[in-house]
Protein backbone atom coordinates (compact mmCIF):
# COMPACT_ATOMS: atom_id res chain seq x y z
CA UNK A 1 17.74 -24.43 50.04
CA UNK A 2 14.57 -23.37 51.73
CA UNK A 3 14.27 -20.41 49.86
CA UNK A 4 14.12 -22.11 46.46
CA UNK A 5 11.80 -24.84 47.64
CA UNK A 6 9.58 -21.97 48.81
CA UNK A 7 9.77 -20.21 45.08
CA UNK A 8 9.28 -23.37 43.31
CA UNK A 9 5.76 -24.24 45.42
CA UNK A 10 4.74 -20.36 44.44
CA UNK A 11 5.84 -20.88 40.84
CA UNK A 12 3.67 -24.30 41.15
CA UNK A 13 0.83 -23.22 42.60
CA UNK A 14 0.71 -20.05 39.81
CA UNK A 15 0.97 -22.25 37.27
CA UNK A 16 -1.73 -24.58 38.84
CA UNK A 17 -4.14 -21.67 38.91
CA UNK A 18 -3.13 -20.37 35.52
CA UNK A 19 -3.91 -23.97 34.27
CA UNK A 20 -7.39 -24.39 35.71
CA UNK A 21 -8.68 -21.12 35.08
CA UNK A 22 -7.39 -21.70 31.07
CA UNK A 23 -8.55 -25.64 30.92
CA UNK A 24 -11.84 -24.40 32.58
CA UNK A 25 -12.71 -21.41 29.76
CA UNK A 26 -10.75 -23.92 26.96
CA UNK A 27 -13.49 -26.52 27.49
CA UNK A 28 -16.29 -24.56 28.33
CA UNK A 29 -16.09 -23.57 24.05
CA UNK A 30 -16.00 -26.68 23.66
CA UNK A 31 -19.43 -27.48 24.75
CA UNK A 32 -20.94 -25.57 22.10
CA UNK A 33 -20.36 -28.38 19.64
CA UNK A 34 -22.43 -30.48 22.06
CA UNK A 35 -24.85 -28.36 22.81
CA UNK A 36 -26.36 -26.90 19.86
CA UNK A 37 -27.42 -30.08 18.25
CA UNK A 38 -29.55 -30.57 21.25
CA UNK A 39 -30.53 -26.85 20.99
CA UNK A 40 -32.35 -26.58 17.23
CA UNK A 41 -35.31 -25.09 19.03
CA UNK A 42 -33.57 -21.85 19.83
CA UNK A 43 -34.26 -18.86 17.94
CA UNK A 44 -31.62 -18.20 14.91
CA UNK A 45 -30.05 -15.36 16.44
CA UNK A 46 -29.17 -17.31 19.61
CA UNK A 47 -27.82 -19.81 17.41
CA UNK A 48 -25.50 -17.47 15.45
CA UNK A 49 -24.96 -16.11 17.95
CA UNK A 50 -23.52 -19.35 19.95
CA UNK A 51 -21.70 -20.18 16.56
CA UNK A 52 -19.78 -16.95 16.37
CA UNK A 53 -18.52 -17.65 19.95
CA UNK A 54 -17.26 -21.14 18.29
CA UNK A 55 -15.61 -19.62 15.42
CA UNK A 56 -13.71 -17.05 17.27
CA UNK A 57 -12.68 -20.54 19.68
CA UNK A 58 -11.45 -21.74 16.73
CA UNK A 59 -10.00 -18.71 15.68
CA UNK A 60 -7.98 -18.26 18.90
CA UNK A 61 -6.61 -22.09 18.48
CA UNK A 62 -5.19 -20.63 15.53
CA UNK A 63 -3.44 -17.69 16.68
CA UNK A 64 -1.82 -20.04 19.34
CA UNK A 65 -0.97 -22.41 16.99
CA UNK A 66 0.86 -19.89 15.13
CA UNK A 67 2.89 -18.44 18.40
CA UNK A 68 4.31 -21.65 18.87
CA UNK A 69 5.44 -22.06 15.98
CA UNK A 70 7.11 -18.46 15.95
CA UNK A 71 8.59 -20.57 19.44
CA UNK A 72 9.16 -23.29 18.04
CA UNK A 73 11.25 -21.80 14.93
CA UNK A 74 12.96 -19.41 16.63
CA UNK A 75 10.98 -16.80 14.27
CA UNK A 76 11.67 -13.24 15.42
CA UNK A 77 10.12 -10.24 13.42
CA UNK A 78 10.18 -6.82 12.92
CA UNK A 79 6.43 -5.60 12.85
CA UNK A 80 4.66 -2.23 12.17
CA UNK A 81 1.78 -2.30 14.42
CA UNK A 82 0.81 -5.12 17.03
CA UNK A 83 -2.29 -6.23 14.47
CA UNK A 84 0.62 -7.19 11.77
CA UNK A 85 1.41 -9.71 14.76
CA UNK A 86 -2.17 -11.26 15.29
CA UNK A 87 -2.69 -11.53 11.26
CA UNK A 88 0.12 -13.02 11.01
CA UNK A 89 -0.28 -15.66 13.89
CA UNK A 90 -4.04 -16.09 12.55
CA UNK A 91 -3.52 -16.70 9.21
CA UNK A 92 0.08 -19.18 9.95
CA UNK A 93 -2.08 -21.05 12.19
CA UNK A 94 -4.91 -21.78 10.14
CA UNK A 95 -3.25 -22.82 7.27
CA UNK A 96 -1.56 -25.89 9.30
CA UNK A 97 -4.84 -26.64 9.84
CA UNK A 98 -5.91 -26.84 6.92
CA UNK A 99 -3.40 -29.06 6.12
CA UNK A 100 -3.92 -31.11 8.82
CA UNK A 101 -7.82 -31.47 8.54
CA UNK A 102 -7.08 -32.49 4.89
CA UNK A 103 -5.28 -35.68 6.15
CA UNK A 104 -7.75 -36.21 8.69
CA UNK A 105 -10.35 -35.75 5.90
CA UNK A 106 -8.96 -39.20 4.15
CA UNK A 107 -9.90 -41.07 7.32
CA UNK A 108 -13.36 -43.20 7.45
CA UNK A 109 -16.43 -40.72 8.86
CA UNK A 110 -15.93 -42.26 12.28
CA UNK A 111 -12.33 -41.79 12.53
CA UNK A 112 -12.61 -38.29 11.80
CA UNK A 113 -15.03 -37.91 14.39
CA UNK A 114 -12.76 -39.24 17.13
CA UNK A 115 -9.90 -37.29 15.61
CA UNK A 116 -11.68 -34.28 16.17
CA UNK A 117 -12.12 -34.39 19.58
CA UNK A 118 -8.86 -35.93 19.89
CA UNK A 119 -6.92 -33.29 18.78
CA UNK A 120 -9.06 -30.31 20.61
CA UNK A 121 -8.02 -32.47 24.37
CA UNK A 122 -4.91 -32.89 23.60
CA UNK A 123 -4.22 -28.48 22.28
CA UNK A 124 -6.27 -27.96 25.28
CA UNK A 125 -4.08 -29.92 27.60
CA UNK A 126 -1.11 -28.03 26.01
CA UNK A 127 -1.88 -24.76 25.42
CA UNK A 128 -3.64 -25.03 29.49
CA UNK A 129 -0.18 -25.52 30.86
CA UNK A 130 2.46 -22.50 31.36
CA UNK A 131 5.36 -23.91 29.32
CA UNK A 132 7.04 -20.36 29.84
CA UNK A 133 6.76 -17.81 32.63
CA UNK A 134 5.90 -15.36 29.91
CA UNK A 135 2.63 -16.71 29.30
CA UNK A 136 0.82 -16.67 32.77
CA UNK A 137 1.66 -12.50 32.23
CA UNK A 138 0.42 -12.52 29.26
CA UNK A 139 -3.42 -11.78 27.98
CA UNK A 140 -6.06 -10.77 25.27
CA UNK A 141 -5.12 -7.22 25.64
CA UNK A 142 -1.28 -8.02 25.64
CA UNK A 143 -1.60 -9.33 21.82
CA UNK A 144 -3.00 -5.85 21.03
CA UNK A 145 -0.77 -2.88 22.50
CA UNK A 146 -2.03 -0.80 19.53
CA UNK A 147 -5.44 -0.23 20.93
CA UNK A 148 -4.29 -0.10 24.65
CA UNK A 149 -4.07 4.29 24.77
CA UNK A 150 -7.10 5.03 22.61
CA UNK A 151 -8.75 8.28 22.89
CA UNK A 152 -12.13 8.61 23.27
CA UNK A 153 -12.61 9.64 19.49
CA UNK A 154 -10.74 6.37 18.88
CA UNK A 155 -12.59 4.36 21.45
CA UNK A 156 -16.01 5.43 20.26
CA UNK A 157 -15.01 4.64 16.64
CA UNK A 158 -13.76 0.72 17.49
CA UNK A 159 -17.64 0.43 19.15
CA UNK A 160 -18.97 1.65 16.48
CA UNK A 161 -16.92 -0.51 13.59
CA UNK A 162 -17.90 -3.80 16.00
CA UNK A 163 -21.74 -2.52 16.44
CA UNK A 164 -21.64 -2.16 12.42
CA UNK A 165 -20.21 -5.79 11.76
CA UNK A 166 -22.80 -7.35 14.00
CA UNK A 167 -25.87 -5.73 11.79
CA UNK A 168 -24.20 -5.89 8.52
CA UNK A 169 -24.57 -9.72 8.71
CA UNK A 170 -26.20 -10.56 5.20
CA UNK A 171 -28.96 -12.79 5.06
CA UNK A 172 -28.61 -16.49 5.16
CA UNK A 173 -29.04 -19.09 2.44
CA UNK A 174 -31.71 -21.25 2.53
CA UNK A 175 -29.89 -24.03 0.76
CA UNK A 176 -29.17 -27.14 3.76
CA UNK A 177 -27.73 -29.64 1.00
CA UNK A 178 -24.01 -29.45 1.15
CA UNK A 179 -23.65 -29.95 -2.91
CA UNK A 180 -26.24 -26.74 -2.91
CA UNK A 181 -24.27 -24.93 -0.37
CA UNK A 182 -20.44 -24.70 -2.47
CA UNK A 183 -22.20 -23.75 -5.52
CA UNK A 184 -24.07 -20.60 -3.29
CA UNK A 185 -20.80 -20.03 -1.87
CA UNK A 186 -18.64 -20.77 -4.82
CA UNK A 187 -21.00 -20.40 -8.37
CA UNK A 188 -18.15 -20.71 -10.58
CA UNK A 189 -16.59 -23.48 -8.52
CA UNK A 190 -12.89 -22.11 -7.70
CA UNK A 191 -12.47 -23.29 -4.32
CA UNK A 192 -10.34 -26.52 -4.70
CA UNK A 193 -11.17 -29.72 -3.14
CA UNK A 194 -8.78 -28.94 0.56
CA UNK A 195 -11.25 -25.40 1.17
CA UNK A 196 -14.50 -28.37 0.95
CA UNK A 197 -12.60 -30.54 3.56
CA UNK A 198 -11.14 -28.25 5.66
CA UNK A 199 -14.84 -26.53 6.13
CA UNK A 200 -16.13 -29.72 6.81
CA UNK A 201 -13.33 -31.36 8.98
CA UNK A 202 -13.57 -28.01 10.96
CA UNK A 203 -17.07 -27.67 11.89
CA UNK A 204 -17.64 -31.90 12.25
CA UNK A 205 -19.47 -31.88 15.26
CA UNK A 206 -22.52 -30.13 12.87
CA UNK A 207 -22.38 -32.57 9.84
CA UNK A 208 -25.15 -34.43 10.52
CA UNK A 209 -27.56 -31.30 11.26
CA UNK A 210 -28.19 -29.30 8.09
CA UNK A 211 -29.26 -26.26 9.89
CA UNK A 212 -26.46 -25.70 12.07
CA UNK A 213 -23.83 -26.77 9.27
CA UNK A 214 -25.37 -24.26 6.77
CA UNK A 215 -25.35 -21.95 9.34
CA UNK A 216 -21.80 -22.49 10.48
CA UNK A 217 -20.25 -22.57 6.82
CA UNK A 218 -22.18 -18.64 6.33
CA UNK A 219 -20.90 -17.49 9.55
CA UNK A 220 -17.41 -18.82 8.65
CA UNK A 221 -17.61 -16.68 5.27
CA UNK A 222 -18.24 -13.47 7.14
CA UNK A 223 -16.64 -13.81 10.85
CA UNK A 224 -13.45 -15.12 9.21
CA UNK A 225 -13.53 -13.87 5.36
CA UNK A 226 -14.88 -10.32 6.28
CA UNK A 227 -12.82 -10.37 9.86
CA UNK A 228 -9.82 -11.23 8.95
CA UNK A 229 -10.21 -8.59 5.74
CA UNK A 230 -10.65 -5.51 8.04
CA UNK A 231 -7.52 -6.41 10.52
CA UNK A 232 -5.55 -6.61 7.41
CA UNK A 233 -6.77 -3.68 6.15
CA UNK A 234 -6.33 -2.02 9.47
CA UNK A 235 -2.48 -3.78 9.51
CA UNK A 236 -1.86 -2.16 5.47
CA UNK A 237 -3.09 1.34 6.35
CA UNK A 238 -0.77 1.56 9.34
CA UNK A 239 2.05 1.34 6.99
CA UNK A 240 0.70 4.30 5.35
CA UNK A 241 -0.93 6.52 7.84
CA UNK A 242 -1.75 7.19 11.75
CA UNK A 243 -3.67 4.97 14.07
CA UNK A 244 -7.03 6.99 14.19
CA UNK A 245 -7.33 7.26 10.58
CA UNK A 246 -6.28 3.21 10.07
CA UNK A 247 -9.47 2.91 12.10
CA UNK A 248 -11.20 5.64 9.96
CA UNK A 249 -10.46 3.89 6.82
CA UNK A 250 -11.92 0.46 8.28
CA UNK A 251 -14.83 2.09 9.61
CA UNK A 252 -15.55 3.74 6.23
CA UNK A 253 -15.08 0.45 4.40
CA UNK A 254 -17.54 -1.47 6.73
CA UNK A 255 -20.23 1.28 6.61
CA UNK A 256 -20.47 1.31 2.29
CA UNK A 257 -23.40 -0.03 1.15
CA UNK A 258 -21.28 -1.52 -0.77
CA UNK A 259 -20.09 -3.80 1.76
CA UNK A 260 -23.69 -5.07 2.10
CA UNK A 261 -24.33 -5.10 -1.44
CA UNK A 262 -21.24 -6.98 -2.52
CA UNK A 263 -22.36 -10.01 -0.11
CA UNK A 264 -25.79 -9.85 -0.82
CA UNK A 265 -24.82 -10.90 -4.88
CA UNK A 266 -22.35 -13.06 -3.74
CA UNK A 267 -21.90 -14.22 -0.47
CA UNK A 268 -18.46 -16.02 -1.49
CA UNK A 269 -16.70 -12.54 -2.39
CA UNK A 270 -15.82 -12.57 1.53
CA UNK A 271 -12.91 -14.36 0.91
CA UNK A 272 -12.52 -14.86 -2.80
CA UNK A 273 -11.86 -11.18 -3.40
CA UNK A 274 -10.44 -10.54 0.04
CA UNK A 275 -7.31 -12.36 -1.03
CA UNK A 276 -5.59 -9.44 -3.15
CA UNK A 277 -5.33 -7.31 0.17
CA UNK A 278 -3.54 -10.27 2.26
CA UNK A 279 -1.30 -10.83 -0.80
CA UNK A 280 0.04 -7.10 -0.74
CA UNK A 281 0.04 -6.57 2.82
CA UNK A 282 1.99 -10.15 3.10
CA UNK A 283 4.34 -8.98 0.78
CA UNK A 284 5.27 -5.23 2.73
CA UNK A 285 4.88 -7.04 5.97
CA UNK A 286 7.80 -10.22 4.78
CA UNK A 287 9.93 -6.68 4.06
CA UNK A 288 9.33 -4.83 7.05
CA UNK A 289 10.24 -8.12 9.12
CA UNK A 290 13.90 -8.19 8.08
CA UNK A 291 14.01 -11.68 9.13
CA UNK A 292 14.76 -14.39 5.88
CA UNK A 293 12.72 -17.05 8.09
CA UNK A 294 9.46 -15.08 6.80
CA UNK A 295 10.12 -17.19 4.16
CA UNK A 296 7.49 -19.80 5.65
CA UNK A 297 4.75 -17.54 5.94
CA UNK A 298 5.28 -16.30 2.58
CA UNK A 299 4.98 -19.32 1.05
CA UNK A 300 1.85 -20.60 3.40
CA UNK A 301 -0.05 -16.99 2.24
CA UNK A 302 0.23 -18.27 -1.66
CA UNK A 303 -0.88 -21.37 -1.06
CA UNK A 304 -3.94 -20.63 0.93
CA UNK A 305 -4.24 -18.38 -2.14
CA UNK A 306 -4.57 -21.52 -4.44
CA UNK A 307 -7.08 -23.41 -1.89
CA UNK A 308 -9.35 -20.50 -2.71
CA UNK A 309 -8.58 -20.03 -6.34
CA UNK A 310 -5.81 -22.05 -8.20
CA UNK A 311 -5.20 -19.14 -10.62
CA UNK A 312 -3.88 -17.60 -7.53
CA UNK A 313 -1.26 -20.39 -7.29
CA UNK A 314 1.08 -18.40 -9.80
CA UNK A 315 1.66 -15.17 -7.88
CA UNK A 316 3.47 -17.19 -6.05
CA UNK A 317 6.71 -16.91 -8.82
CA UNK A 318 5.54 -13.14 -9.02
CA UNK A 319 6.13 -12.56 -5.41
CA UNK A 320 9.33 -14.49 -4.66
CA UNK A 321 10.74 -12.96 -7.57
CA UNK A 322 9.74 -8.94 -6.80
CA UNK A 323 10.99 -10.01 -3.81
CA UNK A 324 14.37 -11.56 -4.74
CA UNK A 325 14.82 -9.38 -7.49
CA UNK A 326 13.75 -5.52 -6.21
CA UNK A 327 11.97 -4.89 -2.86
CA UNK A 328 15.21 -6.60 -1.12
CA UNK A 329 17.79 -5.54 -3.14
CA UNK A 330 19.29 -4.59 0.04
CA UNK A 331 19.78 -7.62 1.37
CA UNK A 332 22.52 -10.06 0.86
CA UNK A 333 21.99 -12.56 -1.66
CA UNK A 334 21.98 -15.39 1.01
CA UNK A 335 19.23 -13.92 2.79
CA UNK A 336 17.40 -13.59 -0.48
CA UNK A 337 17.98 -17.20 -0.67
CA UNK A 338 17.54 -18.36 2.33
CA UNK A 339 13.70 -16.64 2.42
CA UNK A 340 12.87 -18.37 -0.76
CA UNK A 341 14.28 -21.65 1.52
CA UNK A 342 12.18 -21.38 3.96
CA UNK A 343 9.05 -20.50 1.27
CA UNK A 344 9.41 -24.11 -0.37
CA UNK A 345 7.02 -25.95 2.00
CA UNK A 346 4.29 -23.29 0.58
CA UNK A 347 5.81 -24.16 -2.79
CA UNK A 348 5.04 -27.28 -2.83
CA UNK A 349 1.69 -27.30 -1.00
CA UNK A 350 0.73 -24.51 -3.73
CA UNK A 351 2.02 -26.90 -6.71
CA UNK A 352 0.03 -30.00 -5.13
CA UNK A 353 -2.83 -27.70 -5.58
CA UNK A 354 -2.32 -26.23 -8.85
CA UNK A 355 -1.31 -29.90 -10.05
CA UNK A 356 -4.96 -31.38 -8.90
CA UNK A 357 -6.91 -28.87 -10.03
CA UNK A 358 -5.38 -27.60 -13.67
CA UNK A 359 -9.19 -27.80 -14.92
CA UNK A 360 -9.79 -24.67 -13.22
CA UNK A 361 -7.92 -22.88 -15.61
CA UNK A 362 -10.90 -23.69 -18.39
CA UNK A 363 -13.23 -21.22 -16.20
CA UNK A 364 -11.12 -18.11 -16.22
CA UNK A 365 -13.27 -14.48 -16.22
CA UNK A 366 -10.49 -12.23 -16.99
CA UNK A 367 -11.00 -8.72 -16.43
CA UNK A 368 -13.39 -6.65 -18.91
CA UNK A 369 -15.04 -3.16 -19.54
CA UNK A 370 -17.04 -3.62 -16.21
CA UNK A 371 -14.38 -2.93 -14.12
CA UNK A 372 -14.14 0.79 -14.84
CA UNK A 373 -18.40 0.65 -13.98
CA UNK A 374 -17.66 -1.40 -10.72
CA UNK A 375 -15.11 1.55 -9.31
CA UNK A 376 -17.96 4.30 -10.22
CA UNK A 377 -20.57 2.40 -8.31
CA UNK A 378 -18.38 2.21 -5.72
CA UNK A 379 -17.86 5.63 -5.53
CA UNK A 380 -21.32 6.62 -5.96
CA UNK A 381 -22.51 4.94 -2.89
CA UNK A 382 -20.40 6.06 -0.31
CA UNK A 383 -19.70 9.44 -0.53
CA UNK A 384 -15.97 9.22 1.96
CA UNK A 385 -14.33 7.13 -1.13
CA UNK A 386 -14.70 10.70 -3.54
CA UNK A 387 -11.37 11.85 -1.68
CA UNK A 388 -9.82 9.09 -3.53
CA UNK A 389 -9.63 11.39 -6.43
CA UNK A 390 -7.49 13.74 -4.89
CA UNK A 391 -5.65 11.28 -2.94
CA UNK A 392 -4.28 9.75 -6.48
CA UNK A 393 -3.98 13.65 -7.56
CA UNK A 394 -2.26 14.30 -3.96
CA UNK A 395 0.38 10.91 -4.63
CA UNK A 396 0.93 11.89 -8.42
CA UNK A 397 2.05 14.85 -7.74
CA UNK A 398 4.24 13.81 -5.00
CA UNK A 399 5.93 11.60 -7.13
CA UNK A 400 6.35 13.91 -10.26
CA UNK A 401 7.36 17.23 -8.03
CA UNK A 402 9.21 16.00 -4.53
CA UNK A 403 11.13 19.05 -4.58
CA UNK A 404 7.81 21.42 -4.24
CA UNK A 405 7.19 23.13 -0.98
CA UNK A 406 3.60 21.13 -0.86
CA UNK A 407 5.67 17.53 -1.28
CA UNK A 408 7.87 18.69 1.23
CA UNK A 409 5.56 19.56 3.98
CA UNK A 410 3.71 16.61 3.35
CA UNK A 411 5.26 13.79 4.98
CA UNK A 412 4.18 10.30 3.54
CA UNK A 413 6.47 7.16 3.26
CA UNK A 414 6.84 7.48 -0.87
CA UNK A 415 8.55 4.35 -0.70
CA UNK A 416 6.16 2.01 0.58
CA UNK A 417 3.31 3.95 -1.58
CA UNK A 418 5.88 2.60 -5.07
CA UNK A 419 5.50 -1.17 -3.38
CA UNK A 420 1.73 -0.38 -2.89
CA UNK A 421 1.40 0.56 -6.58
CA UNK A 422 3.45 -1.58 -8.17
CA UNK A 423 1.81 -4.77 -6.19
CA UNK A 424 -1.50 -3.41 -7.35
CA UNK A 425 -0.29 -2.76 -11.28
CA UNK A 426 0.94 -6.35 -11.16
CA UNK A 427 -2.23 -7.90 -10.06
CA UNK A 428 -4.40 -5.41 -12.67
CA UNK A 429 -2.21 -6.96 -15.34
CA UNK A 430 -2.72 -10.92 -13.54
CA UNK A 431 -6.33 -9.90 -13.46
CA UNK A 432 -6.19 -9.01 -17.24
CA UNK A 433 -4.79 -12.58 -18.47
CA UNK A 434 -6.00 -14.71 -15.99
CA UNK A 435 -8.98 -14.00 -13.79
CA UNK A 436 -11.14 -10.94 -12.57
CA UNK A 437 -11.55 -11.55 -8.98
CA UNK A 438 -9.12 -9.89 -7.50
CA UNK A 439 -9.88 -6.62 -8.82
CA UNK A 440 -13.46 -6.69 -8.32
CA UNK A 441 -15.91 -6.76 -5.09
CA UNK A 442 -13.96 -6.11 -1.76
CA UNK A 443 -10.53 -5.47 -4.01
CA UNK A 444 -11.76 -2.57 -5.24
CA UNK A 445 -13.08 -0.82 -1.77
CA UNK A 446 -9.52 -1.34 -0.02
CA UNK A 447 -7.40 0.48 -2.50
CA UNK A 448 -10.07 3.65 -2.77
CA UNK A 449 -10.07 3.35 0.97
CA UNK A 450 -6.20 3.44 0.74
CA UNK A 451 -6.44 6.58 -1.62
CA UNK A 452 -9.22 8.39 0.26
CA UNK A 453 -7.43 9.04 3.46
CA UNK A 454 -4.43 10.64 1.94
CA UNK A 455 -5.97 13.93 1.53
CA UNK A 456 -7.26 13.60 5.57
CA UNK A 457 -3.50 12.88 6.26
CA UNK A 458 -2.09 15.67 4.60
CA UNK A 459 -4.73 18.07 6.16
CA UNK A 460 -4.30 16.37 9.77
CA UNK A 461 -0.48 17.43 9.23
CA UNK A 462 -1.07 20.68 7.96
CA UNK A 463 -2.78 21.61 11.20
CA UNK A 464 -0.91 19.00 13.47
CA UNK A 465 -0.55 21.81 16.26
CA UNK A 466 -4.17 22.52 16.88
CA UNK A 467 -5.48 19.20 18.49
CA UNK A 468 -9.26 20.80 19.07
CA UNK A 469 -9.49 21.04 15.31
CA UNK A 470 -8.04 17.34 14.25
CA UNK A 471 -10.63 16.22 16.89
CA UNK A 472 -13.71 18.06 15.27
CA UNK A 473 -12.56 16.98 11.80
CA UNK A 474 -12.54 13.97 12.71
CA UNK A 475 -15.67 13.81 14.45
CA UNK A 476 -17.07 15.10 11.38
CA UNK A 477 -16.03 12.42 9.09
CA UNK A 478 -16.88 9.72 11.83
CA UNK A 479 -20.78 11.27 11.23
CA UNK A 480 -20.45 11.83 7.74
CA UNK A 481 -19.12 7.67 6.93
CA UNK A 482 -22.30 6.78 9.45
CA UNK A 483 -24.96 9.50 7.61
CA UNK A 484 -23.44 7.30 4.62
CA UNK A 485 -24.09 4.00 5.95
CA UNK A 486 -27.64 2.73 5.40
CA UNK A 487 -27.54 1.76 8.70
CA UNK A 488 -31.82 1.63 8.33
CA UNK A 489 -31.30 -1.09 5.49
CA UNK A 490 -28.73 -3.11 7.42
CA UNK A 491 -30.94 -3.17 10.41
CA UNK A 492 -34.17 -4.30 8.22
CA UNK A 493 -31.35 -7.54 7.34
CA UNK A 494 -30.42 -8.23 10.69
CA UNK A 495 -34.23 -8.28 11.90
CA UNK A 496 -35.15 -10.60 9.39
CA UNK A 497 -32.82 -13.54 10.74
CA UNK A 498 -35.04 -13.39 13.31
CA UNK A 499 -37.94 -14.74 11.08
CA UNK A 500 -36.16 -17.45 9.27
């Protein structure tokens, strides 16, 4: 009897410490809402700066949110990498919130206010306490195994893809009316009504100070659009090749000019056109999972889709049906219906979307002659994305000649690469009828991205046994994506927000 009263006080007094430490960090974030209205007389760095440390709060609230729900649910999943576990938490969580802020949004101004705060106490109380044993063990780090043996090539690189996403931040608008600020953001006005209130519910605290709202919806755009776009690309290229040339691919994505270039026309593309690449990496991930109950974040996926764009709302029937009808063909048909079961509540989210907003579907820019320009500009500008060319050459002939002794010393998962092209066929022909963005902007870099590390796989296996020469390869292409970067020009942008 003494002995468990004696483990029950250690348990206690863990869990005691475990709770303080978390309430202590929780609610420190949590003075940043308070703070920086009283702090308009710092410099604009220091303020994005302090509002990037608030979004990635929020952020984390998110991720948490969607681990207990995984608890909650019972959800248990195959994954790929670790980072198919974090997008997957990040983008489940937010989209209960955005749910939720959109009923708080129908309460009075003062009620959402006190709603606000109310909430944040009472996740803070909750998430503060150890429910489970498992949690006081677990951290940060724990939530990404994948990066936890880097090499120093690979270490390096990770520095050097978070040093390039601080300076590529574009420059701000200097729009403060919130009317002003959605048609910046949104010119052609296909964010629905729930993206408005979720910004707005989200980032409360700010409403009544123009500067730090503006500044908190542009920060949103790029920590979250462009953030969440390069661990999902990261998550889709480790389907397809090896963790130092995932990390390759993202770094030559984020050092384009392109990248800077696309948000400097329109700063909105950071999560209008990021959608296609969640939508096909959604859609191998829900098959790699082997679990039916993936169902739920299917359907959530499509209908943050139609928050952003209500054309979007119909790949919805697309993807449950390639689904039911051909990438698991292997299952049982009760599995196949039980996924699309557990996929209604993003049904009929997505349909209370479409429903509200069919004028959207007057303002369609389907896709035209410009598209075949965009790619070559693309190309042009970074000169990494050229081994596309023979990366489609490389797959082609894969696919027409397996039986050749070059297909067969080149090992590549064929069968994911047919899910990867049909997705992307079925969205050119979507894009064709019904609207252009996603196969424009950032849609376009990921797939060339996709394409232009084949031929670096295939000559990474060809000399898999001498490590010293992988290493100097890849130290080359490292240099050669940074030579590319503009990293001058990016700079020049980044100095500037220190004059506005």
């Amino acid at each position: 009897m003494q002995n468990t009263l004696e483990e029950n006080s250690g348990i206690l007094l863990i869990k005691s410490k475990f709770f303080l430490v978390r309430l202590v960090s929780y609610f420190s974030f949590l003075l940043i809402p308070i703070l920086l209205p009283k702090s308009l007389e710092l410099d604009q760095i220091t303020l994005i700066a302090m509002m990037a440390l608030y979004i990635l709060f929020m952020v984390s609230q998110w991720f948490l949110l969607g681990k207990e729900i995984d608890h909650r649910l019972k959800i248990y999943f195959r994954v790929n990498s670790s980072i198919d576990r974090v997008v997957y938490r990040l983008f489940m969580g937010m989209t209960f919130f955005i749910v939720y802020f959109n009923l708080l949004a129908f309460l009075p101004s003062k009620w959402i206010y006190n709603s606000f705060w109310i909430t944040w106490v009472v996740l803070g109380l909750f998430y503060s306490w150890p429910t489970r044993g498992k949690i006081i063990k677990e951290s940060v780090t724990t939530n990404f195994g994948e990066f936890r043996y880097l090499d120093r090539f690979e270490k390096t690189l990770v520095g050097l893809v978070l040093l390039l996403f601080i300076f590529s931040i574009p420059d701000l608008p200097s729009l403060t009316n919130q009317d002003a600020l959605k048609l910046f953001f949104d010119p052609l006005e296909k964010f629905s009504n729930q993206f408005w209130n979720f910004l707005t519910v989200n980032y409360y605290p700010f409403k009544k100070y123009p500067r730090l709202f503006k500044l908190a919806w542009s920060m949103h755009f790029y920590v979250v659009g462009l953030g969440f776009f390069l661990l999902t690309l990261y998550a889709l290229l480790r389907f397809f090749v090896s963790r130092r040339l995932s990390l390759l691919g993202v770094f030559a994505l984020l050092s384009s000019w392109s990248f800077s270039k696309i948000l400097a026309s329109n700063y909105g593309d950071a999560i209008t056109t990021t959608y296609s690449l969640i939508w096909v990496w959604s859609l191998l991930w829900v098959v790699k999972s082997s679990t039916y109950r993936a169902g739920l974040f299917l359907g959530l996926i499509n209908y943050w889709g139609a928050v952003i764009n209500q054309t979007y709302s119909l790949l919805i029937f697309v993807q449950l049906g390639l689904l039911y009808g051909f990438l698991l063909k292997d299952k049982t048909i009760w599995f196949r219906k039980q996924l699309i079961k557990y996929s209604l509540w993003g049904l009929g989210l997505t349909l209370i979307v479409l429903i509200t907003h069919l004028d959207s579907f007057e303002n369609l820019q389907n896709l035209n002659i410009h598209f075949i320009g965009n790619i070559s500009q693309i190309l042009d500008r970074k000169a990494f994305f050229s081994l596309s060319i023979f990366g489609l050459g490389i797959l082609i002939w894969k696919s027409i000649y397996p039986e050749k002794p070059l297909s067969k010393n080149f090992k590549f998962d064929m069968e994911r690469v047919r899910d990867l092209g049909l997705s992307l066929l079925i969205l050119l022909l979507f894009s064709t009828v019904f609207d252009s963005y996603l196969v424009k902007s950032f849609a376009l870099m990921w797939p060339i991205t996709v394409l232009s590390l084949v031929p670096i796989e295939l000559l990474f296996q060809t000399i898999s046994r001498l490590r010293s020469s992988r290493n100097m390869i890849y130290l080359i292409y490292i240099l050669i994506c940074l030579l590319d970067s503009h990293f001058e020009g990016r700079v020049k942008i980044f100095i500037r927000l220190f004059d506005s």
